[in-house]
Protein backbone atom coordinates (compact mmCIF):
# COMPACT_ATOMS: atom_id res chain seq x y z
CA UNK A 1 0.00 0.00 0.00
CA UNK A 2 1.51 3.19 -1.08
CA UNK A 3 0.30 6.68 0.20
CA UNK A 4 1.13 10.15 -0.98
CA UNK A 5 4.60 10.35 1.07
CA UNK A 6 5.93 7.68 -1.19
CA UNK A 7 4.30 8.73 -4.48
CA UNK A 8 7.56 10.75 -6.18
CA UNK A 9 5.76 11.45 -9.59
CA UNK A 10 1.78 10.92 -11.37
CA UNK A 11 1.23 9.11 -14.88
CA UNK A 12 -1.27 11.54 -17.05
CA UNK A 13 -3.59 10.34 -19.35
CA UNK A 14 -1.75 9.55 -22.68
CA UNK A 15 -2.93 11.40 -26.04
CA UNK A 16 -2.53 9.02 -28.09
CA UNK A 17 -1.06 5.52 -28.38
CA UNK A 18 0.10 6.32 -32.02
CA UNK A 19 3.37 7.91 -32.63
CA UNK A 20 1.71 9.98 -35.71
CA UNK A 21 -1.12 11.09 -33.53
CA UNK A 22 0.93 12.22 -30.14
CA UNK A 23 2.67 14.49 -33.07
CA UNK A 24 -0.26 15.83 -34.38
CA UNK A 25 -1.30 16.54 -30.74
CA UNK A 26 1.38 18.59 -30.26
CA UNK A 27 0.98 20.64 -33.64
CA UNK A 28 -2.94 21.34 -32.51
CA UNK A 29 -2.03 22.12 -29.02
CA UNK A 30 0.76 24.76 -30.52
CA UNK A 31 -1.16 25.85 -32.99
CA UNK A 32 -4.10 26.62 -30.56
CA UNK A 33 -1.69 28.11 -27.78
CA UNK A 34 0.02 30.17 -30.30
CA UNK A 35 -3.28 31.64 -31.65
CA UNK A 36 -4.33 32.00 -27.95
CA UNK A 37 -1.10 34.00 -26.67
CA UNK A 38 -1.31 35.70 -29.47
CA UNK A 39 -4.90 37.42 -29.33
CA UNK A 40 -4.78 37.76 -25.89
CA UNK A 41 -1.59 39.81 -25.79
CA UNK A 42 -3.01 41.96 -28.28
CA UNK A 43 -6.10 42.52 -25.97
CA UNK A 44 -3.70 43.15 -23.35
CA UNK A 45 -1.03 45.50 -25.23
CA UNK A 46 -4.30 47.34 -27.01
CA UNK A 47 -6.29 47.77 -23.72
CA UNK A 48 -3.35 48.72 -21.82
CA UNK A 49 -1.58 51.50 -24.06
CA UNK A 50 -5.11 52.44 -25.88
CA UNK A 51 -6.44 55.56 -23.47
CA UNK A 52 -9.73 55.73 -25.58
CA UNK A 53 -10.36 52.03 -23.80
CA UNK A 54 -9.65 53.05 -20.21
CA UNK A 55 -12.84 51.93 -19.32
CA UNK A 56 -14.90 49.83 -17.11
CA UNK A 57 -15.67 47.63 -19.59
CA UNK A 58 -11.99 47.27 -21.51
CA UNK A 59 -10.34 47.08 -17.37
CA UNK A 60 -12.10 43.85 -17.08
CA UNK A 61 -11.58 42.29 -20.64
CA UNK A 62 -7.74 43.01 -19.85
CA UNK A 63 -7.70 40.78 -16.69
CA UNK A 64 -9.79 38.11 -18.45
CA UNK A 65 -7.08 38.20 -20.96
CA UNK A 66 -4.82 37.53 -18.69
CA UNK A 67 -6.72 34.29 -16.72
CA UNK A 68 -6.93 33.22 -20.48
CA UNK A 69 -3.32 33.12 -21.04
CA UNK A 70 -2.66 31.81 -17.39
CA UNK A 71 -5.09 29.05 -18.01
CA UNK A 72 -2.85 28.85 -21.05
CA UNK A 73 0.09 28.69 -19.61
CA UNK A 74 -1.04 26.09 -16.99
CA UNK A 75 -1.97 22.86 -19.12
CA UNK A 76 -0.30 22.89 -22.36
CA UNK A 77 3.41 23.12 -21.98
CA UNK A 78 3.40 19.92 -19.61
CA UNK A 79 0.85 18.19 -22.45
CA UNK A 80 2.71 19.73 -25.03
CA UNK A 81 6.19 18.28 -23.93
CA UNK A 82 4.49 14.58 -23.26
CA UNK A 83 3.23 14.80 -26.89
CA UNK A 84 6.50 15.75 -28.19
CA UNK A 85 8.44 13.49 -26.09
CA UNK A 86 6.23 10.44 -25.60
CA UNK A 87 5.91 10.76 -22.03
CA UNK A 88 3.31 10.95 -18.94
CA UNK A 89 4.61 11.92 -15.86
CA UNK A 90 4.27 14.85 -13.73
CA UNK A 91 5.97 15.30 -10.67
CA UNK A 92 4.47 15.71 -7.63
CA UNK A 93 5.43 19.38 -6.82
CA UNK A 94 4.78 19.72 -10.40
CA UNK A 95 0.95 18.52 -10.42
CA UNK A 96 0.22 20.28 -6.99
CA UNK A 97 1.61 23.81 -8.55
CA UNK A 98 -0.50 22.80 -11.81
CA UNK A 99 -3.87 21.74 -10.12
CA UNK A 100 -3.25 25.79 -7.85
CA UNK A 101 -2.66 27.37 -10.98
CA UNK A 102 -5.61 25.44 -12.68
CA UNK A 103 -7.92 26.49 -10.24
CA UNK A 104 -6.66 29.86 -9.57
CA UNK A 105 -7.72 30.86 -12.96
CA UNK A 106 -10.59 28.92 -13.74
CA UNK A 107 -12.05 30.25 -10.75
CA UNK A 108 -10.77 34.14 -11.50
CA UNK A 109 -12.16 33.78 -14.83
CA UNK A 110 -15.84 32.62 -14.00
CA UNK A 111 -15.52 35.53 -10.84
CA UNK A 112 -14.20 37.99 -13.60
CA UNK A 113 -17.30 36.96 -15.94
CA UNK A 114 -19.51 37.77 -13.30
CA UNK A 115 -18.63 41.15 -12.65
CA UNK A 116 -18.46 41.70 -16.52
CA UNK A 117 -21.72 40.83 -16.24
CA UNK A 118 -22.25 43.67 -13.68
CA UNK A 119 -20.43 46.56 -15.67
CA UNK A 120 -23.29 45.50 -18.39
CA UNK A 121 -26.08 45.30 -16.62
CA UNK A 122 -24.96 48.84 -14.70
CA UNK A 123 -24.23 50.13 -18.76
CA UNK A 124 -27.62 49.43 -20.02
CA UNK A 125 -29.88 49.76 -16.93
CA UNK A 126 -28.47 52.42 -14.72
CA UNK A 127 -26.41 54.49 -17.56
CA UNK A 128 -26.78 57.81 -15.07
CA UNK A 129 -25.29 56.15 -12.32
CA UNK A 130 -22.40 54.34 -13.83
CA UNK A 131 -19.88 57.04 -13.57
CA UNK A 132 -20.47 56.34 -9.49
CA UNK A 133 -21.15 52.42 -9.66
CA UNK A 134 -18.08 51.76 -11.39
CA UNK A 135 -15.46 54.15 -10.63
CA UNK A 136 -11.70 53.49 -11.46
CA UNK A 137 -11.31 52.71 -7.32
CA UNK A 138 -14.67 50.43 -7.62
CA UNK A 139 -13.13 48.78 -10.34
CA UNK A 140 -10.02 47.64 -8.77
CA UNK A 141 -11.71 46.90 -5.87
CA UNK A 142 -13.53 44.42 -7.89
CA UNK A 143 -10.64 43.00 -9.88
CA UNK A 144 -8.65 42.68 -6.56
CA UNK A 145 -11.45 40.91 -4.95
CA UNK A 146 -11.76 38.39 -7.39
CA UNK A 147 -7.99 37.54 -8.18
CA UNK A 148 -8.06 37.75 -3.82
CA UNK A 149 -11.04 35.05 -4.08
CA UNK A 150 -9.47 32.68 -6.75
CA UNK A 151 -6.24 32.58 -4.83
CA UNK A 152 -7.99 31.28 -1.17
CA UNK A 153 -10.18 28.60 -3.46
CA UNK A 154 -7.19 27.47 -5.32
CA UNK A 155 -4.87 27.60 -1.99
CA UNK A 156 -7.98 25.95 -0.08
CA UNK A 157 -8.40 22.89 -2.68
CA UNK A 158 -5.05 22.28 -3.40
CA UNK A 159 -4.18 22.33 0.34
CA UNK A 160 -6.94 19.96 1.21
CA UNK A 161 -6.57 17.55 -2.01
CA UNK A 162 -2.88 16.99 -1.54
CA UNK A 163 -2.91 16.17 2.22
CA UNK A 164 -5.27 13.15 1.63
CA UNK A 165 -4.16 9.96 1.68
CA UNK A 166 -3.04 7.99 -2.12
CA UNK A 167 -3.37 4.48 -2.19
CA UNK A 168 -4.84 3.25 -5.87
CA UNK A 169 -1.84 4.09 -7.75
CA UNK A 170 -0.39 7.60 -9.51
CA UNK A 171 -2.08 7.32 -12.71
CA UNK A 172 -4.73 10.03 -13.69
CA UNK A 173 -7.05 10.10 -16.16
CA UNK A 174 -6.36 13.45 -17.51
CA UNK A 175 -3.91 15.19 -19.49
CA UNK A 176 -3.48 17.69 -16.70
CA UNK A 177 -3.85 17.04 -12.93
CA UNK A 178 -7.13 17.86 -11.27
CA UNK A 179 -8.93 17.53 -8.45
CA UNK A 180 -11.78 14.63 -9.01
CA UNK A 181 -8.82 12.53 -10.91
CA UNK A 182 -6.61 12.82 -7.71
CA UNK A 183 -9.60 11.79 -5.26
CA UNK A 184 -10.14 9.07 -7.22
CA UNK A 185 -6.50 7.68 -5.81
CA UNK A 186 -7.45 8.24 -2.27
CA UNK A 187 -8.13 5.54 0.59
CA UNK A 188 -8.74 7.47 3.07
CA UNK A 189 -12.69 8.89 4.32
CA UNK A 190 -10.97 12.20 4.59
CA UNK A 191 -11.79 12.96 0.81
CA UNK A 192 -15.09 13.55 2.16
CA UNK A 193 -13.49 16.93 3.54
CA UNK A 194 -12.85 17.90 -0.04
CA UNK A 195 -16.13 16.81 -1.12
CA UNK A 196 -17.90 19.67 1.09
CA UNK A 197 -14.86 21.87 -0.15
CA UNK A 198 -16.09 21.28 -3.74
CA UNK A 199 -20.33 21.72 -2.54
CA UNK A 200 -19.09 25.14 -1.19
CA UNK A 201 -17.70 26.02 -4.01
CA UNK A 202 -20.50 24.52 -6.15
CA UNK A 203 -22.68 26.84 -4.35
CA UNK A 204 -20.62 29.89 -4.60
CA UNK A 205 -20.58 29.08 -8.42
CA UNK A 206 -24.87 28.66 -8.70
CA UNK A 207 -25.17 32.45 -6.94
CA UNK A 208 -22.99 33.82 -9.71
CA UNK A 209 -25.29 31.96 -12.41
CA UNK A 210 -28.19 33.14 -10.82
CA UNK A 211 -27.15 36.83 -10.81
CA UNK A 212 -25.51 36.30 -13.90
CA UNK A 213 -29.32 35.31 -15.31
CA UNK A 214 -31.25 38.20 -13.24
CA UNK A 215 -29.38 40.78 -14.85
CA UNK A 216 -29.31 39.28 -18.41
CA UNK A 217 -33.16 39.29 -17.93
CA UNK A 218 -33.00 42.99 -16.38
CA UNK A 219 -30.86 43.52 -19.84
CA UNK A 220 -32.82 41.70 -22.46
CA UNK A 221 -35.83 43.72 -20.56
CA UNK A 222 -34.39 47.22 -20.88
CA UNK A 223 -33.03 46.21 -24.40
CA UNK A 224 -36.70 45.61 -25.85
CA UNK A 225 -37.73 48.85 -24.29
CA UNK A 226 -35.58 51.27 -26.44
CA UNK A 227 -36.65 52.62 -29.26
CA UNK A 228 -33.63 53.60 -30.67
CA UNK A 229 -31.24 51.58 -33.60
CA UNK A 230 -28.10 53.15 -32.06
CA UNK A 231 -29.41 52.21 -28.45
CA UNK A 232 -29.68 48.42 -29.23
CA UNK A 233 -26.15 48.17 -31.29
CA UNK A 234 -25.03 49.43 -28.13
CA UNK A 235 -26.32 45.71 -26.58
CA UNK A 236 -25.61 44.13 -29.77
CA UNK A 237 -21.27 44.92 -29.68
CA UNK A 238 -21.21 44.84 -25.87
CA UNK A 239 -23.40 42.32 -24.28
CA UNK A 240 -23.64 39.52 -26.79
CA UNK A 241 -19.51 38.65 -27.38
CA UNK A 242 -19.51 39.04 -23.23
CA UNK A 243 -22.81 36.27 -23.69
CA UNK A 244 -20.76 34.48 -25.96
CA UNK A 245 -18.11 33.89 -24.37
CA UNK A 246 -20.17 33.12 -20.61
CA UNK A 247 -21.94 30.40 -22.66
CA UNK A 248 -18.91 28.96 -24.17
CA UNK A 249 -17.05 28.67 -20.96
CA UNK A 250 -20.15 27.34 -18.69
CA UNK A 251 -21.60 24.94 -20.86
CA UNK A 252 -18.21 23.28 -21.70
CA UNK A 253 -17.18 23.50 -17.99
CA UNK A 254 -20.12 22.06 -16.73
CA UNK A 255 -20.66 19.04 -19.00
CA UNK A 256 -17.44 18.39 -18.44
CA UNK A 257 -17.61 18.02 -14.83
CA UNK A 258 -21.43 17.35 -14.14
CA UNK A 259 -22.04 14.24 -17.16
CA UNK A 260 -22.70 10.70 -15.73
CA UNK A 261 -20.49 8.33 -15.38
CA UNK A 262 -22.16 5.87 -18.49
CA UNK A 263 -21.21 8.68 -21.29
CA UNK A 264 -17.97 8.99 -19.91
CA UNK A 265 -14.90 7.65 -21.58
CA UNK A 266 -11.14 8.91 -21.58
CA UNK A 267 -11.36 10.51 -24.80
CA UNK A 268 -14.57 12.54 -24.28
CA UNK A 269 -12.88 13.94 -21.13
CA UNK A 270 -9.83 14.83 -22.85
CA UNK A 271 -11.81 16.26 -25.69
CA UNK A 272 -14.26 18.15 -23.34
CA UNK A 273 -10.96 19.64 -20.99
CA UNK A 274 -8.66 20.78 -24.19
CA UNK A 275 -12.50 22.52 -24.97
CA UNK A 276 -12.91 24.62 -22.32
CA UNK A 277 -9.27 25.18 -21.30
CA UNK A 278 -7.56 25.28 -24.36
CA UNK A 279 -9.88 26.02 -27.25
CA UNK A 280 -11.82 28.80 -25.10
CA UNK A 281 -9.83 31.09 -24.59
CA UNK A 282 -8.05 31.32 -28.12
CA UNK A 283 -11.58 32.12 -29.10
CA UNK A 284 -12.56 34.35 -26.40
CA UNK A 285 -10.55 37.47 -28.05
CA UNK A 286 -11.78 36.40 -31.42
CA UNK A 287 -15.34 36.65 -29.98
CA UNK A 288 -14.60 39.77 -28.34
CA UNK A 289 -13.06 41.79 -31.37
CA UNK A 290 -15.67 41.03 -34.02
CA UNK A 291 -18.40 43.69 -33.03
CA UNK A 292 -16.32 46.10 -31.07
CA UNK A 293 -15.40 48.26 -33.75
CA UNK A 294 -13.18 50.44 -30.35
CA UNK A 295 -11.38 46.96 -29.64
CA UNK A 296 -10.71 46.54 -33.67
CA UNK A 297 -9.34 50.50 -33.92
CA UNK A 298 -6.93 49.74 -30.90
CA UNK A 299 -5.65 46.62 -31.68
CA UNK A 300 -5.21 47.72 -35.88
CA UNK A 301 -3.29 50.89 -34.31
CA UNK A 302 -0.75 48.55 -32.45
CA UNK A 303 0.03 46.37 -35.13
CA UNK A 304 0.45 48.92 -36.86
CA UNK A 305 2.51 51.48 -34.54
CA UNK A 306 0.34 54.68 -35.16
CA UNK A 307 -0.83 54.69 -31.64
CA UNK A 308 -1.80 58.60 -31.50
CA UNK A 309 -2.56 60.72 -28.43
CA UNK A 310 -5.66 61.90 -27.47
């Protein structure tokens, strides 16, 4: 019987058994990661040098580009280097840094999504009192809560996953090292500790999906009610890529974690996790730039180094 003081190093779920396809792995994951860094450091550069977008609304795009290119930064190098090198293992330090990381942005990002959710709702239904709602101080109060709240969940369930007990083996099925995956290898009734961890959470999670669906119905309401063209393109560029994007990341999230055991197989979970961790958020700035024609400007300026001063 071995236990998690003797376990040196994890096995993660192979790609692929075939030489040819652990290759072409590793092409799609670089290809994806590439196209990934690279829209998401233009959101960043644009957003960040760009004074017309010192805004509410551009503040918080910037710090979901960055949970994008953490969550990034997180998975695919260690999947991208067992592709290329026709390995598994992780070590130990290695997966309990990865599964922090992992969570630390997953968790920003859905907080971050949230309050994006906010800024639009404030936008659209309380336009005079926006200036006071969200402030530049209110603003950073609100980023710095949520990067402060993602930190004590990922610290919390990292802490409490890796101080269980590991008796059925090292191997995880999973290209990347989380938290059901490691439970899975424990003996002890301790992982029932983590369980209420995870129902905390859980709950945490449905009260941001229920006010994330009160004010989209607040929106949709105050939408229908002007009479305007210009008044509704306003919803169209703003609200629906930020809707886009809150779809995209929930539904893949949550099928992924939430869909019974008889549909579940090692390649639907791979296929569902590279999904939502890899695939989302090379689209997310793709999704993002297509009807915000201020986003577009900013980020054609910087490519093209005629920045000007306004």
């Amino acid at each position: 019987m071995s236990n998690s003081s003797s376990i040196s190093h994890f096995l993660l779920l192979a790609s692929a058994d075939m030489r040819q396809l652990q290759l072409l792995h590793f092409c799609l994951f670089l290809g994806i990661s590439l196209a990934a860094l690279l829209g998401n450091g233009l959101i960043i550069s644009a957003v960040a040098c760009g004074h017309l977008l010192h805004t509410p609304m551009f503040f918080f795009l910037l710090n979901l580009a960055l949970t994008d290119l953490g969550s990034i930064c997180t998975t695919v190098p260690k999947a991208m280097h067992n592709s290329l090198w026709d390995s598994r293992t992780i070590s130990y330090t290695g997966c309990a840094a990865q599964l922090f990381f992992y969570m630390f942005f997953l968790s920003a990002e859905y907080v971050l999504l949230t309050i994006m959710c906010y800024d639009r709702y404030v936008s659209i239904c309380k336009p005079l009192h926006y200036g006071t709602l969200l402030g530049s101080r209110a603003c950073a109060h609100m980023a710095a809560a949520a990067w402060a709240s993602a930190f004590l969940n990922a610290l919390m369930h990292t802490a409490n996953t890796f101080s269980l007990p590991l008796c059925h083996g090292n191997a995880l099925g999973q290209f990347f090292c989380e938290i059901p995956q490691i439970l899975k290898l424990s003996c002890s009734k301790s992982y029932l500790r983590e369980l209420g961890l995870i129902a905390v959470s859980a709950c945490l999670v449905l009260g941001c999906f229920v006010f994330i669906v009160f004010s989209y119905v607040q929106i949709f309401r105050a939408v229908l009610r002007i009479p305007s063209e210009q008044g509704r393109h306003k919803f169209f560029s703003t609200c629906l890529p930020h809707l886009a994007v809150l779809s995209l990341f929930l539904t893949t999230a949550i099928f992924a974690h939430l869909k019974t055991p008889s549909i579940s197989s090692p390649s639907l979970d791979l296929s569902l996790s590279v999904l939502y961790l890899v695939v989302t958020p090379a689209l997310n700035p793709l999704i993002y730039s297509l009807r915000n024609q201020e986003l577009k400007a900013a980020v054609w300026r910087l490519m093209t180094g005629c920045f000007q001063e306004h």
